[in-house]
PDB file of N, CA and C in Angstrom:
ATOM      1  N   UNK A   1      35.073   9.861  59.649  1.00  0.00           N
ATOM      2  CA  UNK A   1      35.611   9.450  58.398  1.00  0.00           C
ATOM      3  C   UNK A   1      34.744   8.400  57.702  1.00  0.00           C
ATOM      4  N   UNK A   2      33.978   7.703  58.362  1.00  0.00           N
ATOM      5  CA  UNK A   2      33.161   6.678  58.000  1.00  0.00           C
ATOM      6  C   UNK A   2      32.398   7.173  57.206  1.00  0.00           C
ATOM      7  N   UNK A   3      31.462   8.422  57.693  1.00  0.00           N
ATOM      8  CA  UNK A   3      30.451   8.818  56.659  1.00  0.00           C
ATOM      9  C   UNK A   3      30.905   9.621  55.502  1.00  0.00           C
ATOM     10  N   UNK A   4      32.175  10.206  55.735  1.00  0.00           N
ATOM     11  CA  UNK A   4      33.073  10.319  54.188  1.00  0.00           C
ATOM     12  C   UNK A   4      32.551   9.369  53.498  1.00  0.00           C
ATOM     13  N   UNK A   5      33.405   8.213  53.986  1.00  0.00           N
ATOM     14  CA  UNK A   5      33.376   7.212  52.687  1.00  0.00           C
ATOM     15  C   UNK A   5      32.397   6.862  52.456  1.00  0.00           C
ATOM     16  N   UNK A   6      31.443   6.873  53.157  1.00  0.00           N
ATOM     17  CA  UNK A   6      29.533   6.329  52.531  1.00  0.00           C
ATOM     18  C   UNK A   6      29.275   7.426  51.423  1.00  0.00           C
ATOM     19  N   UNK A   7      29.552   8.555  51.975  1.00  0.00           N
ATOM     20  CA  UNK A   7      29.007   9.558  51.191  1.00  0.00           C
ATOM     21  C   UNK A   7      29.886   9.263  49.838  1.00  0.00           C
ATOM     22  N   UNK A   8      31.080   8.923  49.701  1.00  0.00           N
ATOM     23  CA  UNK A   8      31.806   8.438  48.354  1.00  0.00           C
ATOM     24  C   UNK A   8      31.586   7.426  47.840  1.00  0.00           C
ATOM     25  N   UNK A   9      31.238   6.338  48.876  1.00  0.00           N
ATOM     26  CA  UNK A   9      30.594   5.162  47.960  1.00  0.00           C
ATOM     27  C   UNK A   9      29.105   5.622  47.298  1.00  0.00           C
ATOM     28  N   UNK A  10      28.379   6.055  48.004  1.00  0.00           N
ATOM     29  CA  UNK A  10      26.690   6.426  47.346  1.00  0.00           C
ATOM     30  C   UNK A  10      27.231   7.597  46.180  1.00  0.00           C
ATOM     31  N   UNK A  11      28.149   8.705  46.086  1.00  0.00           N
ATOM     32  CA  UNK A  11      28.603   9.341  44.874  1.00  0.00           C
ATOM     33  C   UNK A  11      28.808   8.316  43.750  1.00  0.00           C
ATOM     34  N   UNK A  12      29.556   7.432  44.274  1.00  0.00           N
ATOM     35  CA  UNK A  12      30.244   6.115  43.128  1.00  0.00           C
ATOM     36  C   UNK A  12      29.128   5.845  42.480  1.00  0.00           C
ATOM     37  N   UNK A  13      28.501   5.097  43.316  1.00  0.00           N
ATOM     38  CA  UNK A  13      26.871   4.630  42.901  1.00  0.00           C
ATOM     39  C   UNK A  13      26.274   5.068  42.093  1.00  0.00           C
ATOM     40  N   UNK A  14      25.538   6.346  43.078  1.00  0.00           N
ATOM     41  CA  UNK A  14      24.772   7.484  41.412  1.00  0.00           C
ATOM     42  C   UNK A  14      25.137   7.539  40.330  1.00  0.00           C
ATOM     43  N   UNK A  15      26.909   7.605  40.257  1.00  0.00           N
ATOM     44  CA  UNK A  15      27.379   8.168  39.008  1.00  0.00           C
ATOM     45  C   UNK A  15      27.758   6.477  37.681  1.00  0.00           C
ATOM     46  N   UNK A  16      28.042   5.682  38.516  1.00  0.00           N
ATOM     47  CA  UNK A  16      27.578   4.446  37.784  1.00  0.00           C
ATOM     48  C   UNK A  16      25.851   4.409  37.317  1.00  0.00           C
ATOM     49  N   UNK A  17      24.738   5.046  38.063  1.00  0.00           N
ATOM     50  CA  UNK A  17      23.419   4.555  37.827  1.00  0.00           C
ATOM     51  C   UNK A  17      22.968   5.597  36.681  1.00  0.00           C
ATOM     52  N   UNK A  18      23.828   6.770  36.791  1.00  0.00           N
ATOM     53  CA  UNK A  18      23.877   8.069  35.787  1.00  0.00           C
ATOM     54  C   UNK A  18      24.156   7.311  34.260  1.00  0.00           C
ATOM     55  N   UNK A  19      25.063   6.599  34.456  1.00  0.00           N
ATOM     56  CA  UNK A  19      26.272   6.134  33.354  1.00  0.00           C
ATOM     57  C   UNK A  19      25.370   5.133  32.732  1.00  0.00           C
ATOM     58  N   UNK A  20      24.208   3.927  33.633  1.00  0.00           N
ATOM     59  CA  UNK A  20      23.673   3.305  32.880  1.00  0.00           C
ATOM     60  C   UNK A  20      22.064   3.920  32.619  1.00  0.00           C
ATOM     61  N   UNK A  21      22.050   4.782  33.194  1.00  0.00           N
ATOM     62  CA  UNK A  21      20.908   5.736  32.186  1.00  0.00           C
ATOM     63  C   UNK A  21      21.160   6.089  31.695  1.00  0.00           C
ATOM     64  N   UNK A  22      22.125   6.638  31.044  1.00  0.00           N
ATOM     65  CA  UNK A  22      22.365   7.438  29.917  1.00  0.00           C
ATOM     66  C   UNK A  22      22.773   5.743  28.678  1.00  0.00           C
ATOM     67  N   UNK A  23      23.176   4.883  29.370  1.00  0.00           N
ATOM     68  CA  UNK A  23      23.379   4.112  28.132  1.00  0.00           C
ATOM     69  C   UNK A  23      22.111   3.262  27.614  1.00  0.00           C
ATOM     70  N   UNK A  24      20.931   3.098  28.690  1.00  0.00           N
ATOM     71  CA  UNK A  24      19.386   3.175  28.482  1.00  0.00           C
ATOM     72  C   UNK A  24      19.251   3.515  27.506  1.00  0.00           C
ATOM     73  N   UNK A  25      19.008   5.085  27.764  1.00  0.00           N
ATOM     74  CA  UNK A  25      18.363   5.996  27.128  1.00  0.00           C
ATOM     75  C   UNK A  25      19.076   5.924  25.369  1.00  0.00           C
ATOM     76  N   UNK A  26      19.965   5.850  25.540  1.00  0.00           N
ATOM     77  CA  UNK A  26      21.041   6.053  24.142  1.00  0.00           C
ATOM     78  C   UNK A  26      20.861   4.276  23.028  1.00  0.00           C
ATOM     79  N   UNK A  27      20.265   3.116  23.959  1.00  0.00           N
ATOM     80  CA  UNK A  27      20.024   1.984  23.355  1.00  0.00           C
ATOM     81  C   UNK A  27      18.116   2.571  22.920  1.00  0.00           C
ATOM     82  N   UNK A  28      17.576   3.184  24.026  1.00  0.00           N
ATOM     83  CA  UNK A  28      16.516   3.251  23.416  1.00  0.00           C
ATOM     84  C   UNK A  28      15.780   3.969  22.384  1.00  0.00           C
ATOM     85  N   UNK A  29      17.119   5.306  22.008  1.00  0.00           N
ATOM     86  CA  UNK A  29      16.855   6.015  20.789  1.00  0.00           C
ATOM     87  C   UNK A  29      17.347   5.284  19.670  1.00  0.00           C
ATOM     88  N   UNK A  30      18.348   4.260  19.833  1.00  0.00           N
ATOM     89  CA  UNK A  30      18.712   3.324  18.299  1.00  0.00           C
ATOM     90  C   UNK A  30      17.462   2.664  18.293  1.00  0.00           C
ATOM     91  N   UNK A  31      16.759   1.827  19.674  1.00  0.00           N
ATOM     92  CA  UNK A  31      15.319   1.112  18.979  1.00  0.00           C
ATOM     93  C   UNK A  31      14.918   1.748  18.415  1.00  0.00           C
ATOM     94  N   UNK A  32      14.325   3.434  19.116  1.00  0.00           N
ATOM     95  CA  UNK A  32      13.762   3.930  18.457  1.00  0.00           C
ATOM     96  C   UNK A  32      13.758   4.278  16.649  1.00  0.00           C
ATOM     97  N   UNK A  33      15.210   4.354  16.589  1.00  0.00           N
ATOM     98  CA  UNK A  33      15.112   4.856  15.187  1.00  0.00           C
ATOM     99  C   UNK A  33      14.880   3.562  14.357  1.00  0.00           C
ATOM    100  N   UNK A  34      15.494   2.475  14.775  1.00  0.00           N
ATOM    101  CA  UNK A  34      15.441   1.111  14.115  1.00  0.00           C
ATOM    102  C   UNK A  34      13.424   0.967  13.402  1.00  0.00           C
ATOM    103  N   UNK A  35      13.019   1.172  14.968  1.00  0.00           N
ATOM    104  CA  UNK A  35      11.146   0.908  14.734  1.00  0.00           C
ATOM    105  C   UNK A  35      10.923   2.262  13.723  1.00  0.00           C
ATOM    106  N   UNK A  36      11.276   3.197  13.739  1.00  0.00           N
ATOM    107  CA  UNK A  36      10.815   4.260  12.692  1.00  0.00           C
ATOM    108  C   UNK A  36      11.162   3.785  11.147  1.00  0.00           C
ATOM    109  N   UNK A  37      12.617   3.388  11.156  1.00  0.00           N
ATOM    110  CA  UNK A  37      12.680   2.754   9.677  1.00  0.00           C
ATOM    111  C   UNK A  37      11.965   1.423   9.269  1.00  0.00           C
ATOM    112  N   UNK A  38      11.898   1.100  10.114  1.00  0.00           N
ATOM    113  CA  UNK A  38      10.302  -0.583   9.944  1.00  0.00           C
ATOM    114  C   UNK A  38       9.569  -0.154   9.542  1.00  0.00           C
ATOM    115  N   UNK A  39       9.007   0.787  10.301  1.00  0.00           N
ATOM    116  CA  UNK A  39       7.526   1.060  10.306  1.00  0.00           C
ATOM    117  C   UNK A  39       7.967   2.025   8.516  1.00  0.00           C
ATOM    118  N   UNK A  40       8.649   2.892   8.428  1.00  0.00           N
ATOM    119  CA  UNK A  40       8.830   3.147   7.147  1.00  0.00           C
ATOM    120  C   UNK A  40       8.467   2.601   5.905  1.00  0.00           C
ATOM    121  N   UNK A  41       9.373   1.137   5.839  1.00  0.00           N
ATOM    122  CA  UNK A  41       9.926   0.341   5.292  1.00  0.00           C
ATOM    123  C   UNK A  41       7.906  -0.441   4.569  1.00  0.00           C
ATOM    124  N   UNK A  42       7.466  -0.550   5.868  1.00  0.00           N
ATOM    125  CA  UNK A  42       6.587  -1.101   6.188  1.00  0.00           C
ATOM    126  C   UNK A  42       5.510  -0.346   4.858  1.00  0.00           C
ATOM    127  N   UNK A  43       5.169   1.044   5.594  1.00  0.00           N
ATOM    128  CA  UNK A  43       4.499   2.088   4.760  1.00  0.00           C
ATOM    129  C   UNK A  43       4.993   1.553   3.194  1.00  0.00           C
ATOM    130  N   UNK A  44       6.174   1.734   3.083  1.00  0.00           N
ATOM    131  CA  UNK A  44       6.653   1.997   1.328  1.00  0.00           C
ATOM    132  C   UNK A  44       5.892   0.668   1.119  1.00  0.00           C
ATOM    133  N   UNK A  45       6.323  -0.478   1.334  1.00  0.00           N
ATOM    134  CA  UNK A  45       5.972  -1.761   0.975  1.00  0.00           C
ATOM    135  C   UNK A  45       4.729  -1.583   0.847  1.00  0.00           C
ATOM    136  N   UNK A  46       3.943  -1.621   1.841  1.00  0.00           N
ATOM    137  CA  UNK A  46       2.230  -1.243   1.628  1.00  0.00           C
ATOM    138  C   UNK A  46       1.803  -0.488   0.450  1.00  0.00           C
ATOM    139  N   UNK A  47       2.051   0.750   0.350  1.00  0.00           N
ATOM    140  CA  UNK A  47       2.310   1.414  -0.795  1.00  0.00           C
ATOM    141  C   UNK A  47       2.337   0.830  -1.950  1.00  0.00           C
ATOM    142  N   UNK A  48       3.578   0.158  -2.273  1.00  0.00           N
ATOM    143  CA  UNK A  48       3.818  -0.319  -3.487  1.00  0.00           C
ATOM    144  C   UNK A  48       2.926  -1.611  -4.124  1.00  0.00           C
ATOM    145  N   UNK A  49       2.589  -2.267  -2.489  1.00  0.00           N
ATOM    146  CA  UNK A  49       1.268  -3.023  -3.132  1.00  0.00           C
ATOM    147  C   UNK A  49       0.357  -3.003  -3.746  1.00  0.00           C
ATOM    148  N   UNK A  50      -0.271  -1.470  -2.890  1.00  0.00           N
ATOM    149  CA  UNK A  50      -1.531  -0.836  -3.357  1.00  0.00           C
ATOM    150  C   UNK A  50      -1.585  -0.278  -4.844  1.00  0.00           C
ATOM    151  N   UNK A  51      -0.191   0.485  -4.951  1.00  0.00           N
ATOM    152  CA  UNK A  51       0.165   1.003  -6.554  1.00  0.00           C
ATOM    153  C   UNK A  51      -0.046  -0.232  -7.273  1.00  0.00           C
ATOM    154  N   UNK A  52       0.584  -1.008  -6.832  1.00  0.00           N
ATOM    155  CA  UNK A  52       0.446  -2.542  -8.212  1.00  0.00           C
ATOM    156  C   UNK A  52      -0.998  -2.991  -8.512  1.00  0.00           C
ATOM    157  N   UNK A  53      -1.629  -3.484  -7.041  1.00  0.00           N
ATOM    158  CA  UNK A  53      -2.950  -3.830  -7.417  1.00  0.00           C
ATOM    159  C   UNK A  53      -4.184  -2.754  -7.693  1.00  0.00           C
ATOM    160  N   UNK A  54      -3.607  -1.657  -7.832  1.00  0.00           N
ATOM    161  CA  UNK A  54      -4.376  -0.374  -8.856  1.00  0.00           C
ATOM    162  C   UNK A  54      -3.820  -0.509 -10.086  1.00  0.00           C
ATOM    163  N   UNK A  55      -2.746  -0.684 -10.496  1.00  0.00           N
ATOM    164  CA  UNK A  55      -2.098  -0.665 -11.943  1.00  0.00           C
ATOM    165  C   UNK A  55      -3.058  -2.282 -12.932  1.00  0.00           C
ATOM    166  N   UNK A  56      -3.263  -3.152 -11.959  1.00  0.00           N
ATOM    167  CA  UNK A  56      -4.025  -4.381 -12.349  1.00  0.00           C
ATOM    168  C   UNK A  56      -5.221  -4.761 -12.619  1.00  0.00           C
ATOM    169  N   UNK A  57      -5.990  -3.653 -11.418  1.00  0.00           N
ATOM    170  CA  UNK A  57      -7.781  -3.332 -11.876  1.00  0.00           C
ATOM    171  C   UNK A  57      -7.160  -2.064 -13.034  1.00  0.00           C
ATOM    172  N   UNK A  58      -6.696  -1.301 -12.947  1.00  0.00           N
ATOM    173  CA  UNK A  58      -6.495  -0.607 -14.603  1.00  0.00           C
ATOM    174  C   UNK A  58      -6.631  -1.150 -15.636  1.00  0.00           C
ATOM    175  N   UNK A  59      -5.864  -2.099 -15.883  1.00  0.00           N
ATOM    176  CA  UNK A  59      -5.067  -3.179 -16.723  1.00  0.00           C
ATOM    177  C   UNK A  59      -7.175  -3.542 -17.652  1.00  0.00           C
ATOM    178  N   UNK A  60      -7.081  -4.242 -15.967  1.00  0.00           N
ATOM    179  CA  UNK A  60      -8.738  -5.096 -16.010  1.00  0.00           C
ATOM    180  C   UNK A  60      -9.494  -4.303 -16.391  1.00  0.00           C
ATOM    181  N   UNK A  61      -9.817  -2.940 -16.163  1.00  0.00           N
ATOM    182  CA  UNK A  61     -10.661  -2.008 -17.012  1.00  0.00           C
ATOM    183  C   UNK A  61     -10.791  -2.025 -18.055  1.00  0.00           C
ATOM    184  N   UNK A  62      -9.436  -1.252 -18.386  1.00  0.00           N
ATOM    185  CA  UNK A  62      -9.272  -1.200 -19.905  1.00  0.00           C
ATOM    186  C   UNK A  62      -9.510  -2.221 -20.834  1.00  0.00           C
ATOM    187  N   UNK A  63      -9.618  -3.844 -20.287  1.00  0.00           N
ATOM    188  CA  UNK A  63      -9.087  -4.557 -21.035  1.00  0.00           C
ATOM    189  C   UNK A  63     -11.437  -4.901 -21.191  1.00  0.00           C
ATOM    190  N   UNK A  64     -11.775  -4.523 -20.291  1.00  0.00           N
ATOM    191  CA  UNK A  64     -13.359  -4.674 -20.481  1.00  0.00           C
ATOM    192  C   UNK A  64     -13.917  -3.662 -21.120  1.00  0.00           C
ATOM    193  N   UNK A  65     -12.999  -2.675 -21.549  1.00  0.00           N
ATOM    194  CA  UNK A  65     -13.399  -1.229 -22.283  1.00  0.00           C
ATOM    195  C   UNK A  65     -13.214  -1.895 -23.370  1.00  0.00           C
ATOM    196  N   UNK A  66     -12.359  -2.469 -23.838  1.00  0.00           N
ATOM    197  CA  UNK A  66     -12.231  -2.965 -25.060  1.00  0.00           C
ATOM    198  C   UNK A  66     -12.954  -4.329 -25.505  1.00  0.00           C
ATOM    199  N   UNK A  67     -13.400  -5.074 -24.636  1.00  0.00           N
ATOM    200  CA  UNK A  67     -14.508  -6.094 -24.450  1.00  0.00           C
ATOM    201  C   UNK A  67     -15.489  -5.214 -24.826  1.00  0.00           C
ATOM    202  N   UNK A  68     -15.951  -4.065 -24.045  1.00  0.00           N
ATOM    203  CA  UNK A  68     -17.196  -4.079 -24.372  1.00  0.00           C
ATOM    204  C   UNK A  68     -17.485  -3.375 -25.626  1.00  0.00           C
ATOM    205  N   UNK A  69     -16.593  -2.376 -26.029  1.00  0.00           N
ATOM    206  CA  UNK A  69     -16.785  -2.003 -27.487  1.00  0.00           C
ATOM    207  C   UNK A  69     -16.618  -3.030 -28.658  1.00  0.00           C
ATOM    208  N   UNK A  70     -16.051  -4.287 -28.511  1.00  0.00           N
ATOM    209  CA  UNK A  70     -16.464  -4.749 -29.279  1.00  0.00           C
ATOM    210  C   UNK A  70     -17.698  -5.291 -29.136  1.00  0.00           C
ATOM    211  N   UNK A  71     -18.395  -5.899 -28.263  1.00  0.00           N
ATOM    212  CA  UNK A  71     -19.654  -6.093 -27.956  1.00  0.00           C
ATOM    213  C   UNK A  71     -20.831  -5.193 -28.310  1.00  0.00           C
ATOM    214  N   UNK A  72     -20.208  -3.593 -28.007  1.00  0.00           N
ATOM    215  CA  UNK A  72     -21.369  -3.200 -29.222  1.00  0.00           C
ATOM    216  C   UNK A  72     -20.981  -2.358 -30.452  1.00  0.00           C
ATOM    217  N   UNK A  73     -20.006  -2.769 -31.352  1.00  0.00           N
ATOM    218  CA  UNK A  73     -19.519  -2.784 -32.453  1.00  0.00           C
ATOM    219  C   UNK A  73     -20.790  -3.705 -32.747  1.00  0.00           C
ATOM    220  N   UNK A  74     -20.669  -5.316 -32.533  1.00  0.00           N
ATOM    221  CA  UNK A  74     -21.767  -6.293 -32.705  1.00  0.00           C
ATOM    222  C   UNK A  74     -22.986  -5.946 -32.681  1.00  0.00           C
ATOM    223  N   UNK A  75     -23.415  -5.474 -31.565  1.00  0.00           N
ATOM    224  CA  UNK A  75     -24.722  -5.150 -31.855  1.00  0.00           C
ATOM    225  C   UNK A  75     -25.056  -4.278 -32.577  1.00  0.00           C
ATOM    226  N   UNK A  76     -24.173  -3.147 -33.323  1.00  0.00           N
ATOM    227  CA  UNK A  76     -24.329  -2.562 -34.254  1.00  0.00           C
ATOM    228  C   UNK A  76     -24.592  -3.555 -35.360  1.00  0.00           C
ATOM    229  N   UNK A  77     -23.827  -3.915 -35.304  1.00  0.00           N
ATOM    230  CA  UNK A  77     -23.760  -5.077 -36.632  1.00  0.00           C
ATOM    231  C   UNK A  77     -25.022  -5.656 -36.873  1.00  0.00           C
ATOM    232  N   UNK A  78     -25.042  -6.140 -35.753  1.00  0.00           N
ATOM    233  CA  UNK A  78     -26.434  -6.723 -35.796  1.00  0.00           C
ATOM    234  C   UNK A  78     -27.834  -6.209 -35.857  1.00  0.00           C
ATOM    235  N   UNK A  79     -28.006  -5.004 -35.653  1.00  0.00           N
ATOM    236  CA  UNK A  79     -28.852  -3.898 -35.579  1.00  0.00           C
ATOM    237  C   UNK A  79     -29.035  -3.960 -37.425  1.00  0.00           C
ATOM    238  N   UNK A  80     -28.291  -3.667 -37.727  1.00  0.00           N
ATOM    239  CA  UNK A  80     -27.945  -2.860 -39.196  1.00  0.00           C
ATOM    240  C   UNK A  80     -28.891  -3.994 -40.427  1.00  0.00           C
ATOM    241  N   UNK A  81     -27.600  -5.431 -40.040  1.00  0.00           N
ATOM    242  CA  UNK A  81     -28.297  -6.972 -40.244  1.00  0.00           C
ATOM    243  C   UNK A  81     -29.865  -6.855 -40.186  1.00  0.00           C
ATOM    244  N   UNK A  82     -30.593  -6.540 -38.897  1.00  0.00           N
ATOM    245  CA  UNK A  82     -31.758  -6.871 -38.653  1.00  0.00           C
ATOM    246  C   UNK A  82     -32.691  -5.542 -39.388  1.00  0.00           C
ATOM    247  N   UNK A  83     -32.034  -4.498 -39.446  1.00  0.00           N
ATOM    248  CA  UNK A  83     -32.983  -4.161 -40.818  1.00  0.00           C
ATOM    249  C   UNK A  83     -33.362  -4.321 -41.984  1.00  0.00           C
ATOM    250  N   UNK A  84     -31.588  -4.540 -42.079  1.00  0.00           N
ATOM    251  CA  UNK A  84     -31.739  -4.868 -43.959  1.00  0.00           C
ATOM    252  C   UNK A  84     -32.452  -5.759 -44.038  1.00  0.00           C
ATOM    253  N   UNK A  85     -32.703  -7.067 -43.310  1.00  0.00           N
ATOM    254  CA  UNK A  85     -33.604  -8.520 -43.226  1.00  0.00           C
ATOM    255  C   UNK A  85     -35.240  -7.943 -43.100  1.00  0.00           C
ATOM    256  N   UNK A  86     -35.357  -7.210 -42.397  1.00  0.00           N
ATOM    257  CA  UNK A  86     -36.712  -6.232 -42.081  1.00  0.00           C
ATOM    258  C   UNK A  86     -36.969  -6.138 -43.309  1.00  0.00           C
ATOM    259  N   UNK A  87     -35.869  -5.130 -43.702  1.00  0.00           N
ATOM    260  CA  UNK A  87     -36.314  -4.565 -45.605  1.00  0.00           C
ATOM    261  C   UNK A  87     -36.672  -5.211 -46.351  1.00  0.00           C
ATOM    262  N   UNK A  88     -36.003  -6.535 -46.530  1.00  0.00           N
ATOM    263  CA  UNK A  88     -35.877  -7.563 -47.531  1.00  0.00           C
ATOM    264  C   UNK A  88     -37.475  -8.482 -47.564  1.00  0.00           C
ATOM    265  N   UNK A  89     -37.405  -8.743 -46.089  1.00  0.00           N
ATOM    266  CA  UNK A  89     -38.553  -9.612 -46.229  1.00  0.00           C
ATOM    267  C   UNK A  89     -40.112  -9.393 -45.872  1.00  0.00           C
ATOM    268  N   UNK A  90     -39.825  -7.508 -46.105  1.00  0.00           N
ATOM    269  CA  UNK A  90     -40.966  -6.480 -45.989  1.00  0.00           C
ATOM    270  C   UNK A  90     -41.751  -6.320 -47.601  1.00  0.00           C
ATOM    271  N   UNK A  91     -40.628  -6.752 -48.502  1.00  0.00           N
ATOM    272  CA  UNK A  91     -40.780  -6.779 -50.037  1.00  0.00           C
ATOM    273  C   UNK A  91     -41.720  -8.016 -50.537  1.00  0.00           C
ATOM    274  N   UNK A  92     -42.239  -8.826 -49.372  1.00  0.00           N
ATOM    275  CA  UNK A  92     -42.513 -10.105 -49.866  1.00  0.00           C
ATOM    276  C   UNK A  92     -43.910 -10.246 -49.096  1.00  0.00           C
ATOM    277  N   UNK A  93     -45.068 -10.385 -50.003  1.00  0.00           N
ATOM    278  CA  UNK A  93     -46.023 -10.314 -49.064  1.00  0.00           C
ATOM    279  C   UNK A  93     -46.881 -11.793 -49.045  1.00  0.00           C
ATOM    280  N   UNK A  94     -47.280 -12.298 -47.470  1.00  0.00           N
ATOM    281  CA  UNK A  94     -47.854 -13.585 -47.898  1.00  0.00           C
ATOM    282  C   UNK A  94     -48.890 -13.721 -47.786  1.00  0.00           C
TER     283      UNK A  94
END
């Protein structure tokens, strides 16, 4: 009868060691999902950085596209200036 009851206590056992593997396993798929939405979370955030500080060198482009056409609007200007002055003081001989 003795080894009955061993054999029922070591059943007891397993099925308690069953009970906390399975509640292991069942804490380690909530980490798991917890670290998947981080790491998610993580991605988007990154993301949205990168979108912004592309939307800002845009910004900065454009804003030197328009720097530089006026810059050579000017030198048109000045081009134009430096003939007519050419012309003018081509009329004058010393």
């Amino acid at each position: 009868m003795k080894a009955g009851q061993a054999f029922e206590h070591i059943q007891g056992s397993v099925n308690e060691v069953a009970e906390q593997v399975l509640e292991v396993s069942s804490a380690i798929e909530q980490m798991s999902a917890i670290a998947d939405i981080c790491s998610i979370e993580y991605v988007v955030r990154l993301a949205e950085d990168t979108a912004g500080g592309a939307q800002r060198i845009s910004a900065a482009s454009q804003e030197q596209l328009g720097s530089m056409e006026e810059v050579s609007e000017s030198a048109d200007t000045l081009s134009r200036v430096a003939d007519e002055l050419e012309t003018l003081t081509g009329k004058f001989k010393v």
